[in-house]
Protein backbone atom coordinates (compact mmCIF):
# COMPACT_ATOMS: atom_id res chain seq x y z
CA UNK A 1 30.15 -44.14 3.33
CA UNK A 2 33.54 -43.40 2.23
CA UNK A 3 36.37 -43.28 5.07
CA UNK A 4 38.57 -39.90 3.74
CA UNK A 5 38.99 -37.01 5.60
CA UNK A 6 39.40 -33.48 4.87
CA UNK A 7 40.97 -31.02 6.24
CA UNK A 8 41.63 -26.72 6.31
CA UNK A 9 43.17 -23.66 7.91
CA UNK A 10 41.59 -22.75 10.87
CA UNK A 11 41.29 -19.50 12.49
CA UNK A 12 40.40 -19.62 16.89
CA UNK A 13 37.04 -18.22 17.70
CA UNK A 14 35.69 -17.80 21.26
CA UNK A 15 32.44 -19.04 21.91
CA UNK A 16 30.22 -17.58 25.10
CA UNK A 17 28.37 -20.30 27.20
CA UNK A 18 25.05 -18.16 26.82
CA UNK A 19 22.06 -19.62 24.76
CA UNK A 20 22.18 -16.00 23.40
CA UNK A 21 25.71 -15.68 22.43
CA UNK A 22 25.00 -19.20 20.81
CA UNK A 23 22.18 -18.47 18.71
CA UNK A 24 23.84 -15.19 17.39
CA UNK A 25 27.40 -17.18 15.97
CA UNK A 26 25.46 -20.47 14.87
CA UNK A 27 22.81 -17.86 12.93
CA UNK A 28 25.45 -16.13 11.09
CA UNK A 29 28.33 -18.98 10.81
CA UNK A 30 26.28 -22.17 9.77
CA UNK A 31 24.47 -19.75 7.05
CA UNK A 32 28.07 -18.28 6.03
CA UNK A 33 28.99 -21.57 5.93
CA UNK A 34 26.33 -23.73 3.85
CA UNK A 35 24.79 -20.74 1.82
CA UNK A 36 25.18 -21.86 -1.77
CA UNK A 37 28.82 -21.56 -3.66
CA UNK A 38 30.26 -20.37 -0.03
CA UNK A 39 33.78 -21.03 0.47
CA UNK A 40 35.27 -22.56 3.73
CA UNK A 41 35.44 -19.38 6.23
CA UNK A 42 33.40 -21.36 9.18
CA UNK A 43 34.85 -21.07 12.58
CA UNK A 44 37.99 -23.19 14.06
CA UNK A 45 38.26 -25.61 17.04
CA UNK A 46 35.59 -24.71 19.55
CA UNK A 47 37.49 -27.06 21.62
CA UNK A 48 40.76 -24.45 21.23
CA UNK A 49 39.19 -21.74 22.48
CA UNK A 50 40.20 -21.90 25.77
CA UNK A 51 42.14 -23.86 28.37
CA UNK A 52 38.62 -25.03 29.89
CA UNK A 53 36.99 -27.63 28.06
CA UNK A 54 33.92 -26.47 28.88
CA UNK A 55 34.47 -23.44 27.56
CA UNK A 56 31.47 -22.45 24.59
CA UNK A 57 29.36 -25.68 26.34
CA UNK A 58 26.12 -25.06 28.21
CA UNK A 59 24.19 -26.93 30.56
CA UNK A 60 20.86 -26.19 28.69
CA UNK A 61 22.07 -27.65 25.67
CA UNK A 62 23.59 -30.60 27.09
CA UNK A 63 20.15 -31.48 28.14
CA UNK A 64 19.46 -31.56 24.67
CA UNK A 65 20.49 -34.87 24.34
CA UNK A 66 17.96 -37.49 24.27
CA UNK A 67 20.12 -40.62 24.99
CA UNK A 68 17.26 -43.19 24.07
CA UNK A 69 18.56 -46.39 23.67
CA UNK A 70 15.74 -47.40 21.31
CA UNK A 71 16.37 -44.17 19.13
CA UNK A 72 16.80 -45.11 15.62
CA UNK A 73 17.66 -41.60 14.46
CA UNK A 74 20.70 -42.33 16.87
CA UNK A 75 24.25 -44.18 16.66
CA UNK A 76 26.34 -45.37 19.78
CA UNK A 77 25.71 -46.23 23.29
CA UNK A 78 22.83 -44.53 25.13
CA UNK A 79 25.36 -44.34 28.09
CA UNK A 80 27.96 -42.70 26.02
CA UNK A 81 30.40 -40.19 27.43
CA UNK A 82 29.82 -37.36 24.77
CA UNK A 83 27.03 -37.35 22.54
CA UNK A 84 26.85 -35.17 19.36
CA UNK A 85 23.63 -33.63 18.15
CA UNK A 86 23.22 -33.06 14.34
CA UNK A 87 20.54 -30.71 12.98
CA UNK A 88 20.51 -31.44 9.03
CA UNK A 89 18.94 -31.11 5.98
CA UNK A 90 19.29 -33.61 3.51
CA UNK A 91 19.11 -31.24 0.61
CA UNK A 92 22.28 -29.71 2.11
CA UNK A 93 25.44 -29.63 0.23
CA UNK A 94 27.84 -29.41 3.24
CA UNK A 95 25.92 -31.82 5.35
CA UNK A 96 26.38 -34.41 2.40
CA UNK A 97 30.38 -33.40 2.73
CA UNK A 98 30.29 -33.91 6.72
CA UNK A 99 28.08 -37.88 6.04
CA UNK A 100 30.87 -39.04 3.19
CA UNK A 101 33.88 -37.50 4.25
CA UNK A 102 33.89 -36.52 8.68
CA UNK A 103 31.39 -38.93 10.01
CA UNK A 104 32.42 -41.85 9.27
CA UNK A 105 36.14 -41.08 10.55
CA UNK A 106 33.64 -40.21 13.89
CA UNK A 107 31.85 -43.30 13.55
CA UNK A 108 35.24 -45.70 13.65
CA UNK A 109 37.40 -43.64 16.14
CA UNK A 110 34.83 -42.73 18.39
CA UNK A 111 31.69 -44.55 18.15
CA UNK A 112 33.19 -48.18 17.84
CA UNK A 113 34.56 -47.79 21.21
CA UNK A 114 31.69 -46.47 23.18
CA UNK A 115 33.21 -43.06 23.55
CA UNK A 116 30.46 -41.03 21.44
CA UNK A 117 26.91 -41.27 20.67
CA UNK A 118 25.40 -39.28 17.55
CA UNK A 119 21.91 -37.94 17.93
CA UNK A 120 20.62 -36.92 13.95
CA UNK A 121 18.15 -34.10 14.19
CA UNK A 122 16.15 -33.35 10.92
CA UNK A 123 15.94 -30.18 10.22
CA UNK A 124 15.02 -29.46 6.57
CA UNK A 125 14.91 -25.39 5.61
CA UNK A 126 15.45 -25.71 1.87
CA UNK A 127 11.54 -26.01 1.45
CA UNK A 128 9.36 -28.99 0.14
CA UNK A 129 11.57 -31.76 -0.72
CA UNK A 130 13.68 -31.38 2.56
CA UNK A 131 10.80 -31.77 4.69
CA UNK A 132 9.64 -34.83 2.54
CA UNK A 133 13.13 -36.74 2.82
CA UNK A 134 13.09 -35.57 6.39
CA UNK A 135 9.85 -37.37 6.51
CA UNK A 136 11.01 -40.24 4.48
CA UNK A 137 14.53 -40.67 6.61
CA UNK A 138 11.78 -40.83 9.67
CA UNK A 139 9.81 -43.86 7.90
CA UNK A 140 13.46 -45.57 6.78
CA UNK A 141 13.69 -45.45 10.54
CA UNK A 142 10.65 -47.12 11.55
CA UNK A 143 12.29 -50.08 10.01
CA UNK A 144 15.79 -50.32 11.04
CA UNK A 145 17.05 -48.48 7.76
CA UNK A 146 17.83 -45.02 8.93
CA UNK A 147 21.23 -44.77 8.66
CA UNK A 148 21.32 -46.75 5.34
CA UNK A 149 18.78 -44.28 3.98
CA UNK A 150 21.48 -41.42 5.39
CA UNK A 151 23.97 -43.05 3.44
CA UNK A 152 22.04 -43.12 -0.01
CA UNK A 153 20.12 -39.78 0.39
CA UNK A 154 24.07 -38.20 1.05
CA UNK A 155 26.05 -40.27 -1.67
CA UNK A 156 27.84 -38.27 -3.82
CA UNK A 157 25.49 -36.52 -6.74
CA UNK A 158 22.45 -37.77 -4.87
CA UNK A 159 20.73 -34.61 -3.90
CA UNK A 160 20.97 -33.29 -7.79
CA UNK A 161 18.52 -35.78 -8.43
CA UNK A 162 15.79 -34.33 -6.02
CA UNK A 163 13.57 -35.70 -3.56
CA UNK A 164 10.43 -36.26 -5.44
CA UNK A 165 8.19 -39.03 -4.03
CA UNK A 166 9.52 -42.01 -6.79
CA UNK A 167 12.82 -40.93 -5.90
CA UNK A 168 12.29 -41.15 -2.14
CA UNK A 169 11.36 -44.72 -2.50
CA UNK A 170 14.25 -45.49 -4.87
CA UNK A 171 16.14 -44.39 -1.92
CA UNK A 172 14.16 -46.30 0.86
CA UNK A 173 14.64 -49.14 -1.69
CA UNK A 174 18.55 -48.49 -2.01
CA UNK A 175 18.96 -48.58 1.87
CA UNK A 176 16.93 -51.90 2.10
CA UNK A 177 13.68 -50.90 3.57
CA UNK A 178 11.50 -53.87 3.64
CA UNK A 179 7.97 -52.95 3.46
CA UNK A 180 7.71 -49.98 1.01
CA UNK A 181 3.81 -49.97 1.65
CA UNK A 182 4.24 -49.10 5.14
CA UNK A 183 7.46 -47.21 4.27
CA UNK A 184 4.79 -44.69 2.20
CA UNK A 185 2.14 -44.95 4.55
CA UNK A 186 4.46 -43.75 7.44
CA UNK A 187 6.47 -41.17 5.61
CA UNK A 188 3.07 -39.25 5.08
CA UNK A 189 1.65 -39.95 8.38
CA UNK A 190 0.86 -37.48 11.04
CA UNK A 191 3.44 -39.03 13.57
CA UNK A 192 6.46 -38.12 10.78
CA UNK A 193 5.27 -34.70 9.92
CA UNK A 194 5.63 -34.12 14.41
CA UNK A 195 8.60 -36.14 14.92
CA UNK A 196 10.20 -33.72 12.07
CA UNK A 197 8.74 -30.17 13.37
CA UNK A 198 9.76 -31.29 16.68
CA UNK A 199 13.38 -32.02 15.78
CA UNK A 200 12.95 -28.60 13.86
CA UNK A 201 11.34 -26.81 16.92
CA UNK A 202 14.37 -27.74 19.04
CA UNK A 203 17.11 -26.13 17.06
CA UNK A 204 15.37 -23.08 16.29
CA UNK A 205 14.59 -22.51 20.15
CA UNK A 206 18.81 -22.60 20.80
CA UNK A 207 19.79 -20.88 17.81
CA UNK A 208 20.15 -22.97 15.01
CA UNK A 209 19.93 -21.45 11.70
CA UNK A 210 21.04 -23.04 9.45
CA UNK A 211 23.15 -26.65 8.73
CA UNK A 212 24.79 -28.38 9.85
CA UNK A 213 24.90 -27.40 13.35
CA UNK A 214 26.27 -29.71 15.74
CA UNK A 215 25.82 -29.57 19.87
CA UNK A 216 28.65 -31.99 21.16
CA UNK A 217 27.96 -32.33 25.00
CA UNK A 218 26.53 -28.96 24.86
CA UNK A 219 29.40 -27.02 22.75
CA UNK A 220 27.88 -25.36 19.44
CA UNK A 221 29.49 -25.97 16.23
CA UNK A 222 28.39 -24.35 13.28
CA UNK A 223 28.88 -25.47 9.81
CA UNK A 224 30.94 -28.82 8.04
CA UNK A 225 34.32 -28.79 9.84
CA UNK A 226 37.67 -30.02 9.45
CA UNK A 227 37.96 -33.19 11.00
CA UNK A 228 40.18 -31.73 13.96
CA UNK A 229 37.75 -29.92 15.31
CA UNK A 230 34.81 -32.68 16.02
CA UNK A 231 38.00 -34.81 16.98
CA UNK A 232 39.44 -32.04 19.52
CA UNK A 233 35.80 -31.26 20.55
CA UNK A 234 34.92 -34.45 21.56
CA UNK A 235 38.26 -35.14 23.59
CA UNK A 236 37.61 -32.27 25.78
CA UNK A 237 34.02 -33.19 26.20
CA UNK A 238 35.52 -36.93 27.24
CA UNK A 239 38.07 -35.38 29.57
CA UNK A 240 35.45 -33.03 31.09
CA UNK A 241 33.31 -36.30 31.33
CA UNK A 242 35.91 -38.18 33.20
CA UNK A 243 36.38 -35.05 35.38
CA UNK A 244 32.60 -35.08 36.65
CA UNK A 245 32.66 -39.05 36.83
CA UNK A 246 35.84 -38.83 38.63
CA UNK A 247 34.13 -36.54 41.50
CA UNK A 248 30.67 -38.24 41.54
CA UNK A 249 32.85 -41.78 42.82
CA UNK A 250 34.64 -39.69 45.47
């Protein structure tokens, strides 16, 4: 995945710790924010919002967080200080602009040295060919090629060509998936259609409505961000981290 970074104005927003209050700004920001042809209005540093860190964070969601170290949906430690929860679709425009041009810049300053863990969530709403790649990315899984699956499935110009079943295992091919037998096999099986409506189930019970939507130790952020504000978001999920570690040694 490509290394650049983007960035844009941004404009505070508060953010209630309710599940509620949640569900009501993710509903109407992350669909503001990845409807088609949208422009960049999403919301600004979560992290800004106030001089509490865990300001906009709640314990519910924070629970959210599976922290399996056998996960291969999942990238970091399993003991990680801060873990970030993506729901995504891969038929997403903006979630393709967050995998080439914000997650990797995650990935090297934050993953690398143990400070964050990133949880994917699939959670296709754009209809047929979403839930099949959702499937698919499931099966690329199986077999150690999830995240190189992620990486063709959000290369630039991919999504235009579909998700059609040859074109799935082009992709599965692309991120080196071994067995493409048991690659079809499992994308169709009854264990990747629950693994998929349960990642799905999960961000429509907090609120979710749309993608991306990201939970980073518990704080809600809707839509594909600037840069700054996974990067201030997960320093004041570390700090608040410390804090707690810091009293549970005393």
């Amino acid at each position: 995945m490509p290394s650049s970074s983007t960035s844009s104005s941004r404009t505070p927003i508060a953010i209630g710790a309710g599940v509620a209050a949640a569900a009501l700004l993710l509903g109407y920001a992350s669909y503001t924010a990845t409807k088609p042809d949208a422009p960049f209005t999403g919301p600004a540093s979560l992290a800004e919002a106030s001089a509490d860190p865990r300001t906009g964070a709640d314990p519910k969601l924070e629970k959210l967080a599976r922290r399996d170290a056998r996960d291969p949906l999942a990238a970091g430690r399993a003991d990680a200080p801060v873990v970030m929860i993506e729901y995504a679709d891969f038929q997403c425009g903006y979630c393709g602009t967050f995998a080439r041009d914000t997650e990797p810049e995650l990935l090297k300053k934050y993953v690398e040295d143990g400070t964050l863990r990133i949880e994917w969530r699939n959670f296709p709403i754009f209809g047929e060919e979403s839930e099949a790649a959702a499937r698919a990315a499931w099966a690329a899984g199986r077999q150690g090629r999830f995240w190189q699956f992620h990486a063709a499935a959000f290369a630039d110009g991919a999504k235009e060509k579909g998700f059609g079943e040859d074109r799935l295992t082009a992709l599965a091919r692309a991120a080196g998936v071994k067995d493409l037998d048991r690659f079809d096999r499992e994308r169709d099986s009854v264990a990747a259609r629950k693994a998929v409506a349960d990642d799905q189930a999960e961000g429509y019970e907090f609120g979710a409505a749309s993608t991306p939507t990201f939970l980073v130790n518990g704080q809600p952020i809707a839509g594909a961000q600037p840069l700054e504000t996974f990067t201030e978001a997960v320093e004041a999920a570390k700090k608040a981290a410390d804090k707690e570690a810091a009293k549970a040694e005393r």
